[in-house]
PDB file of N, CA and C in Angstrom:
ATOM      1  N   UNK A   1      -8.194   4.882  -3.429  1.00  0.00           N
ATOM      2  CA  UNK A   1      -6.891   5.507  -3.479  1.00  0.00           C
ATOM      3  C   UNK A   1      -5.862   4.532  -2.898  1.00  0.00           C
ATOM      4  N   UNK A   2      -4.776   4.304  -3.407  1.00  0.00           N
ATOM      5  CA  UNK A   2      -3.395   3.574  -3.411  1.00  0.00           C
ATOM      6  C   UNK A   2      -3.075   4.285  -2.249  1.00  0.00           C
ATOM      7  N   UNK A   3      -2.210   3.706  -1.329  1.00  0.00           N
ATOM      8  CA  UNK A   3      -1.272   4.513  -0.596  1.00  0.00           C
ATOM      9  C   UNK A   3       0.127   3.418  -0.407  1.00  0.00           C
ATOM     10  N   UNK A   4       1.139   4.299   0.719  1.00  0.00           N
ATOM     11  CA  UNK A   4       2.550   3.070   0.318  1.00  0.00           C
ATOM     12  C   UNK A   4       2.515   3.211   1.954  1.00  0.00           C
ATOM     13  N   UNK A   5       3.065   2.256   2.783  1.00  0.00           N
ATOM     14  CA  UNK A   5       3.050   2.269   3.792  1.00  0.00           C
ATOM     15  C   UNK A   5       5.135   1.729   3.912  1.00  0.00           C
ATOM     16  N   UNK A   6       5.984   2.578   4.695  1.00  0.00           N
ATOM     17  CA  UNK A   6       7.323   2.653   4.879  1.00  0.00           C
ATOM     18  C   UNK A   6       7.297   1.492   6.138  1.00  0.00           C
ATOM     19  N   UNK A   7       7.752   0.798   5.715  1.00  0.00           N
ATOM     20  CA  UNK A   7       8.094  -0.633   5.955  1.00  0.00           C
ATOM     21  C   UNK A   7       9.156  -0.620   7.611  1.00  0.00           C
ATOM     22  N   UNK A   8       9.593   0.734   7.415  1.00  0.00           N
ATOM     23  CA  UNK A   8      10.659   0.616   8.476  1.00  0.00           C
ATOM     24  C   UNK A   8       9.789   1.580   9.340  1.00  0.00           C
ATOM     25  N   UNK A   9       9.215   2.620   9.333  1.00  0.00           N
ATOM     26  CA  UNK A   9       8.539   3.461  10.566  1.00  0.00           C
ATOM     27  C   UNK A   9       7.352   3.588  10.427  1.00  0.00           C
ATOM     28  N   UNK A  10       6.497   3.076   9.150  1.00  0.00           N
ATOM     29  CA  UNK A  10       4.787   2.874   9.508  1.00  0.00           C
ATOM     30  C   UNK A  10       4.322   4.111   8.765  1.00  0.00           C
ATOM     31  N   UNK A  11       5.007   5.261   8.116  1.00  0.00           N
ATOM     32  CA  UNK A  11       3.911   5.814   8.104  1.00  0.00           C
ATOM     33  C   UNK A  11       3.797   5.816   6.782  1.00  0.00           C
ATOM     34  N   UNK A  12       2.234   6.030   6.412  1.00  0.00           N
ATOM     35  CA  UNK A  12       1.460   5.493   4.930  1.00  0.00           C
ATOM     36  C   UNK A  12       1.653   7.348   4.512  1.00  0.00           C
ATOM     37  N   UNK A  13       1.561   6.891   3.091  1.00  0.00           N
ATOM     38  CA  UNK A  13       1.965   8.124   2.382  1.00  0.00           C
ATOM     39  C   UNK A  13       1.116   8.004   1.025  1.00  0.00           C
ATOM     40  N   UNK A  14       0.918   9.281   0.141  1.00  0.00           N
ATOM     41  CA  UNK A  14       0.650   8.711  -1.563  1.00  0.00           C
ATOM     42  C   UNK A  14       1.719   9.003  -2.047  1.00  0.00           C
ATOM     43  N   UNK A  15       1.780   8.191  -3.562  1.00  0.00           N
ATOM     44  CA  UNK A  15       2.139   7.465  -4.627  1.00  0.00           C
ATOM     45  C   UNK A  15       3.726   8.692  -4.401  1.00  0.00           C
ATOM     46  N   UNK A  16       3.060   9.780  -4.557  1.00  0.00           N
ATOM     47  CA  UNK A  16       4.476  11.420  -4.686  1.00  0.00           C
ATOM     48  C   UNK A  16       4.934  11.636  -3.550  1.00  0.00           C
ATOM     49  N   UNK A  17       4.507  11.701  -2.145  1.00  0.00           N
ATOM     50  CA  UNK A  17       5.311  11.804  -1.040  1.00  0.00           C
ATOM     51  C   UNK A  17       6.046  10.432  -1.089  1.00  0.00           C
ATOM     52  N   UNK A  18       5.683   9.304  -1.138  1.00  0.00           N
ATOM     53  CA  UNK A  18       6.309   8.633  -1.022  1.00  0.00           C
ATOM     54  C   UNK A  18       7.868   7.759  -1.865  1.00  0.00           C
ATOM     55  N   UNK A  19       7.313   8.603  -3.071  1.00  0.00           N
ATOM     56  CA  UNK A  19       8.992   8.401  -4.244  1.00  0.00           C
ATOM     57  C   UNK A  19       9.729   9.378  -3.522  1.00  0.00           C
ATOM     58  N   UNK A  20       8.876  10.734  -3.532  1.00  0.00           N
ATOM     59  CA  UNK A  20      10.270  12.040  -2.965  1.00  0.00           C
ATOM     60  C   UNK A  20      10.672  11.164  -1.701  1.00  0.00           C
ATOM     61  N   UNK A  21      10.308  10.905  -0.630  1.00  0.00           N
ATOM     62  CA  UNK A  21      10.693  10.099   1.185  1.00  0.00           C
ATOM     63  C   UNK A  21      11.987   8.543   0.261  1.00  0.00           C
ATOM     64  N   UNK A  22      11.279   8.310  -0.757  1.00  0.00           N
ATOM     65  CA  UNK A  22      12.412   7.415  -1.194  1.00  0.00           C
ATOM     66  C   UNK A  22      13.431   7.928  -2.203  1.00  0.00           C
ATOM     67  N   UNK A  23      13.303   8.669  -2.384  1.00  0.00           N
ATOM     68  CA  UNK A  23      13.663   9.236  -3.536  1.00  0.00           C
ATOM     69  C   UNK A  23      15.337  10.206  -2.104  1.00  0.00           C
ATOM     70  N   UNK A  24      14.479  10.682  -1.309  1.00  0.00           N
ATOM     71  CA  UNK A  24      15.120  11.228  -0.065  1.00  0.00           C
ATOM     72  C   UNK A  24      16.384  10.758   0.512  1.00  0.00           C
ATOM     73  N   UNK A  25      15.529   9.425   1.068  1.00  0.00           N
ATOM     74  CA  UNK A  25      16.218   8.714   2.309  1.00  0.00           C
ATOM     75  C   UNK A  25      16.589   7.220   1.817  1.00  0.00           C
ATOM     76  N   UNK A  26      16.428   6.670   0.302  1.00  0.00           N
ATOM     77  CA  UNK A  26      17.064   5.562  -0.017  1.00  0.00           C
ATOM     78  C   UNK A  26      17.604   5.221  -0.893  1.00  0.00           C
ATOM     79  N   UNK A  27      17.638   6.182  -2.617  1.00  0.00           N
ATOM     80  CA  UNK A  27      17.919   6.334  -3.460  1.00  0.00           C
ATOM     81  C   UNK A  27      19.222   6.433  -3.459  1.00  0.00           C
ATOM     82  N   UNK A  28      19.119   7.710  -2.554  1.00  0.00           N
ATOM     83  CA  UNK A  28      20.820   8.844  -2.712  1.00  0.00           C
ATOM     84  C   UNK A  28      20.855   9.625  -3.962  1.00  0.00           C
ATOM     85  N   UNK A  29      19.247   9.710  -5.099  1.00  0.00           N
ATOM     86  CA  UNK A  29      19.884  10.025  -6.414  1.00  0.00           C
ATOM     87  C   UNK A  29      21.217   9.297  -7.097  1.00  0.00           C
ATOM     88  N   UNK A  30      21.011   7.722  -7.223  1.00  0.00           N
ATOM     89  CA  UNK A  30      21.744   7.100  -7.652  1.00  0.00           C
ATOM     90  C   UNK A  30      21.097   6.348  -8.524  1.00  0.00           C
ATOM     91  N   UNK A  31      21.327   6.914 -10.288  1.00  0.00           N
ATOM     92  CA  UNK A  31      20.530   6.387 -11.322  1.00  0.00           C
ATOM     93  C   UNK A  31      20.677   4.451 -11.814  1.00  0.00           C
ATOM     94  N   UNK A  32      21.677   3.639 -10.476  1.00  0.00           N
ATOM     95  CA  UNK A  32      21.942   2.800 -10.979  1.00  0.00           C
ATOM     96  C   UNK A  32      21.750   2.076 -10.006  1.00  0.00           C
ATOM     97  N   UNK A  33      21.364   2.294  -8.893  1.00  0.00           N
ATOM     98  CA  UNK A  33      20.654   1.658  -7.664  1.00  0.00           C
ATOM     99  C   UNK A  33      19.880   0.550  -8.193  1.00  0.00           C
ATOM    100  N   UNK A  34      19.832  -0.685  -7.572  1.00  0.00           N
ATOM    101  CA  UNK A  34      19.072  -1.740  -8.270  1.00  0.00           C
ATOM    102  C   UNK A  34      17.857  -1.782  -7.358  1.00  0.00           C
ATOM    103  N   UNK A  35      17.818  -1.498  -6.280  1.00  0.00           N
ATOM    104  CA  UNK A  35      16.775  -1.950  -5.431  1.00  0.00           C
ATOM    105  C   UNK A  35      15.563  -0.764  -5.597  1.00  0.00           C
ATOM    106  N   UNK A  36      14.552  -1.149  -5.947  1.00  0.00           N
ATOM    107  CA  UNK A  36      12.991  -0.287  -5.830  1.00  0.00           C
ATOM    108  C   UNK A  36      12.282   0.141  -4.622  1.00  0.00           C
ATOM    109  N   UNK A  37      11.278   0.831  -4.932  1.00  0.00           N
ATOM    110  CA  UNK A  37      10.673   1.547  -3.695  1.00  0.00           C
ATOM    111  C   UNK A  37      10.223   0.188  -2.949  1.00  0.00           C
ATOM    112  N   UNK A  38       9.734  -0.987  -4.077  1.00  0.00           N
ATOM    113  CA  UNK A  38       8.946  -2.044  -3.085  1.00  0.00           C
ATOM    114  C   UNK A  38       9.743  -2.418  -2.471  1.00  0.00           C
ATOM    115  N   UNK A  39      11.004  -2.274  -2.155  1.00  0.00           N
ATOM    116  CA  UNK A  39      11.601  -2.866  -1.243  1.00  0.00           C
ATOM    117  C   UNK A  39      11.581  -2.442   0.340  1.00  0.00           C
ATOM    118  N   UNK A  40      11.031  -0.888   0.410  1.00  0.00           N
ATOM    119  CA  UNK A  40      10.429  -0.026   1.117  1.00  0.00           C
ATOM    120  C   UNK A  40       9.607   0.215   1.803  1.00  0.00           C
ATOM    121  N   UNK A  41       8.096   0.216   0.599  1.00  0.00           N
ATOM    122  CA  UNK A  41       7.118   0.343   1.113  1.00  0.00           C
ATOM    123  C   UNK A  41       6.256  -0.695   0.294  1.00  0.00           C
ATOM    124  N   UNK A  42       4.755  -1.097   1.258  1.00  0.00           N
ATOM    125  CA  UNK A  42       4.325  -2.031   0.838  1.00  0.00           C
ATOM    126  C   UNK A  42       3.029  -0.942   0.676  1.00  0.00           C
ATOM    127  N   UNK A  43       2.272  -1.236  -0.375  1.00  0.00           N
ATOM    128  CA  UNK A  43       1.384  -0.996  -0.891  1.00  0.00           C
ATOM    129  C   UNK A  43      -0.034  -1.030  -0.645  1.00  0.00           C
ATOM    130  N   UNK A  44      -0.666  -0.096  -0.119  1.00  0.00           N
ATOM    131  CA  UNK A  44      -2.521  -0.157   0.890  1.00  0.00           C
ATOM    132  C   UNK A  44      -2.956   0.125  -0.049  1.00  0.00           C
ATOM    133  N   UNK A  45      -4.440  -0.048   0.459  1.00  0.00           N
ATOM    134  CA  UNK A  45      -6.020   0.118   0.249  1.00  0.00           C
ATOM    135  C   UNK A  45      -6.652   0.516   1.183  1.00  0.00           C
ATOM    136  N   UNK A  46      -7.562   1.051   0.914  1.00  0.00           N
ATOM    137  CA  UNK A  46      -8.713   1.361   2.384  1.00  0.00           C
ATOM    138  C   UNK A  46      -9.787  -0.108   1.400  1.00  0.00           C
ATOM    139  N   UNK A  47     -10.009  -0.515   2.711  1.00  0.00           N
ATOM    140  CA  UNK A  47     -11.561  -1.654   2.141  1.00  0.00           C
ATOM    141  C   UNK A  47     -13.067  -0.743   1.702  1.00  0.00           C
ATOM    142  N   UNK A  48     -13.036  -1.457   0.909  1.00  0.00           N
ATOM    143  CA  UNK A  48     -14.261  -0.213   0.524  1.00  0.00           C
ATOM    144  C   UNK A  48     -15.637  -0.495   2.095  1.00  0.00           C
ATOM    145  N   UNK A  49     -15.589  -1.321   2.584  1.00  0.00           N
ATOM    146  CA  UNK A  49     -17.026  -1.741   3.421  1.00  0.00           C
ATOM    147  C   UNK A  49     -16.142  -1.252   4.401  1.00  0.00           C
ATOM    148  N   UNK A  50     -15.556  -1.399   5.354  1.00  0.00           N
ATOM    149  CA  UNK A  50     -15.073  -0.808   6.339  1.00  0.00           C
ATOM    150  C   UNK A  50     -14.437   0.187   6.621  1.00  0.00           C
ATOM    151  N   UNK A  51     -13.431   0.650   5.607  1.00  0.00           N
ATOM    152  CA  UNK A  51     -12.140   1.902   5.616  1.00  0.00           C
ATOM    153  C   UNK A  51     -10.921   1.081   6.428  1.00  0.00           C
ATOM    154  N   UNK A  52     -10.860  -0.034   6.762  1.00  0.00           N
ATOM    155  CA  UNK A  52      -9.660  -0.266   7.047  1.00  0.00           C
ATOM    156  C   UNK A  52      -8.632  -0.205   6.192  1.00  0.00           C
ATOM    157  N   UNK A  53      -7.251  -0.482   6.470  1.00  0.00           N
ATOM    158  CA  UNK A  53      -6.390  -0.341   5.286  1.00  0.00           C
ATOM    159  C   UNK A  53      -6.139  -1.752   5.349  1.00  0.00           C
ATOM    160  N   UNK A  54      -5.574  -2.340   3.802  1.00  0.00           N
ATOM    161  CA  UNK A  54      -5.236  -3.835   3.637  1.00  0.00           C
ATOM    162  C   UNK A  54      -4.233  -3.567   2.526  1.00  0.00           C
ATOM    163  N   UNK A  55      -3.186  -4.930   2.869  1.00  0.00           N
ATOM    164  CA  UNK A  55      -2.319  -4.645   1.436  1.00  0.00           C
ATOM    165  C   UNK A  55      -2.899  -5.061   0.010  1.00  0.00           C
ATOM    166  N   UNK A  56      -2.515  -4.532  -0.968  1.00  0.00           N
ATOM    167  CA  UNK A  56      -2.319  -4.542  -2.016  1.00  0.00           C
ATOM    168  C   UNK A  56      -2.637  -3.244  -3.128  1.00  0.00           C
ATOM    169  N   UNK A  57      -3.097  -3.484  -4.096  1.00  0.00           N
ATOM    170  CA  UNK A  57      -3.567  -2.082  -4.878  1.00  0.00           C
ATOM    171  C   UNK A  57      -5.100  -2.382  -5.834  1.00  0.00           C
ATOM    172  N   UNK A  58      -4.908  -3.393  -5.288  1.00  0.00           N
ATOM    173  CA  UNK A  58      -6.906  -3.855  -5.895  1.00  0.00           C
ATOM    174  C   UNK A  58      -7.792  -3.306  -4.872  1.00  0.00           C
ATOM    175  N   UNK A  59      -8.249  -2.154  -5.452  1.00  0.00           N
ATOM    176  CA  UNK A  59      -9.225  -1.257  -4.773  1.00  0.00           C
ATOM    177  C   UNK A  59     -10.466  -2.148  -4.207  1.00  0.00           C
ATOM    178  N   UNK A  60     -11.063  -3.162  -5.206  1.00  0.00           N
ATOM    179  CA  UNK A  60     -11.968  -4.105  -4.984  1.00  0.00           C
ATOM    180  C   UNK A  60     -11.881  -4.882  -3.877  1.00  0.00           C
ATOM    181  N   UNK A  61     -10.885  -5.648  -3.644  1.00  0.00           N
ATOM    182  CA  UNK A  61     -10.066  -6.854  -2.390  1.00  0.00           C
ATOM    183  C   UNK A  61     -10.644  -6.164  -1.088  1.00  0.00           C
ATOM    184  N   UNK A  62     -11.707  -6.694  -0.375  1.00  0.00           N
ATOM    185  CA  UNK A  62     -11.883  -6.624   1.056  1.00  0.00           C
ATOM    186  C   UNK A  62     -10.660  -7.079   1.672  1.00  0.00           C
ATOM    187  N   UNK A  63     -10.828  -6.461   2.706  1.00  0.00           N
ATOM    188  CA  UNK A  63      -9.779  -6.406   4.282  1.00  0.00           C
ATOM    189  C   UNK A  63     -10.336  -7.818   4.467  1.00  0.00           C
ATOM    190  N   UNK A  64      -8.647  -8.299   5.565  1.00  0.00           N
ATOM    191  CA  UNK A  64      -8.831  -9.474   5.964  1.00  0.00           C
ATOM    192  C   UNK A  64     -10.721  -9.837   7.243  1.00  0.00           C
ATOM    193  N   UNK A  65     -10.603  -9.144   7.761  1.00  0.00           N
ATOM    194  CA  UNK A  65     -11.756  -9.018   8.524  1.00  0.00           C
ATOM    195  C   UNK A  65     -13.239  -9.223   7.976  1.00  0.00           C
ATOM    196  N   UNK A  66     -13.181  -8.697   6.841  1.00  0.00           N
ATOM    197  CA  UNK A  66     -14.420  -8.069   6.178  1.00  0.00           C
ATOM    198  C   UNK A  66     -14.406  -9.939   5.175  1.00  0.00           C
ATOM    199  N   UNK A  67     -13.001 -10.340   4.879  1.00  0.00           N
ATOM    200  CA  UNK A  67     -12.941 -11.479   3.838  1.00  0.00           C
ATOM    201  C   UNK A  67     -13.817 -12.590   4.810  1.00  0.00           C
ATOM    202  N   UNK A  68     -13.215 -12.882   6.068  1.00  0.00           N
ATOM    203  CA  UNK A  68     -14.144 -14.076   6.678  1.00  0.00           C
ATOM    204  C   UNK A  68     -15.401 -13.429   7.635  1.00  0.00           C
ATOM    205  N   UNK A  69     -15.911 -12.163   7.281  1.00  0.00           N
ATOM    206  CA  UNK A  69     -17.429 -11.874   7.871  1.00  0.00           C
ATOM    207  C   UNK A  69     -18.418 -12.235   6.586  1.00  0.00           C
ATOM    208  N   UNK A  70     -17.841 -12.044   5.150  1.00  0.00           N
ATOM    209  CA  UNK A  70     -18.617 -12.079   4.329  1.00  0.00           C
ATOM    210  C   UNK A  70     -18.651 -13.439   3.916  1.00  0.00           C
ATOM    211  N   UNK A  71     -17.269 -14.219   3.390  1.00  0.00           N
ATOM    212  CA  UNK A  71     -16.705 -15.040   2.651  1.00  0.00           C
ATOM    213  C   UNK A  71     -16.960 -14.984   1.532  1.00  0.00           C
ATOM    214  N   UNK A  72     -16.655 -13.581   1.117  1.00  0.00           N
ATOM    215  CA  UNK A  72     -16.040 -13.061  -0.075  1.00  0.00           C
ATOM    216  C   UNK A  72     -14.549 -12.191  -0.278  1.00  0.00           C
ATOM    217  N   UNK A  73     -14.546 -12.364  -1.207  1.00  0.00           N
ATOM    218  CA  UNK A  73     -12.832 -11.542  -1.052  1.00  0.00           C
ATOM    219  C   UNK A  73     -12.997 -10.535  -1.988  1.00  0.00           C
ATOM    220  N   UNK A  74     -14.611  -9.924  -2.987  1.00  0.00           N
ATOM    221  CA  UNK A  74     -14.531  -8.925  -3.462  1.00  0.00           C
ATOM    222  C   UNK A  74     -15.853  -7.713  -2.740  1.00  0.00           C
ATOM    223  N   UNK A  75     -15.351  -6.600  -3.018  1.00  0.00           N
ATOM    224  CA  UNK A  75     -16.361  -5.817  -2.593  1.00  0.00           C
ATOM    225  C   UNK A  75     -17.219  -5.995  -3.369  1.00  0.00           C
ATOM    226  N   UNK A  76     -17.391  -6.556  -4.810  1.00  0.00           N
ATOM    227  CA  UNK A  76     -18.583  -6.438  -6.082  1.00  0.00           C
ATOM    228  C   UNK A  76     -19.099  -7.741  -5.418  1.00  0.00           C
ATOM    229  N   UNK A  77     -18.755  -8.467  -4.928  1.00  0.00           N
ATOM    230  CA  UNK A  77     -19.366  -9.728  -4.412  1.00  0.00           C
ATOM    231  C   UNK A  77     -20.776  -9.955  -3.567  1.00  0.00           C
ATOM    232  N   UNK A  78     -20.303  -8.748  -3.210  1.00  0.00           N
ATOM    233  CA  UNK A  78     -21.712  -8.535  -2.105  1.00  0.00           C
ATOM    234  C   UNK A  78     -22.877  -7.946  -2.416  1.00  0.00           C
TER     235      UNK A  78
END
């Protein structure tokens, strides 16, 4: 599972709390706003071997921790 983590107070959210929280508090409902949610929030993972969270949205991508215990950077790797 994806989650978005709010860049300014930390807290991780999914994909729908986190458009409505932007949709809320950065939008304004302004259909011509140029700037996107990524400007917001940055984008987790839980690692599949540990449950930590790590950025990106490749479910596969081990956590930094897990990348130099294994020296792999995929969970199928192992």
């Amino acid at each position: 599972m994806v989650l978005f983590m709010n860049k300014e107070n930390g807290n991780v959210l999914t994909y729908k709390k986190m458009l409505e929280e932007w949709n809320e508090l950065y939008d304004g409902g302004d259909d011509t706003n140029p700037v996107g949610w990524d400007e917001y929030y940055t984008p987790l993972h839980q690692c599949k071997y540990c449950g930590e969270f790590t950025k990106g949205t490749d479910e596969d991508v081990l956590c930094k921790d897990c990348r130099m215990t294994f020296g792999h950077t995929f969970y199928s790797e192992l």
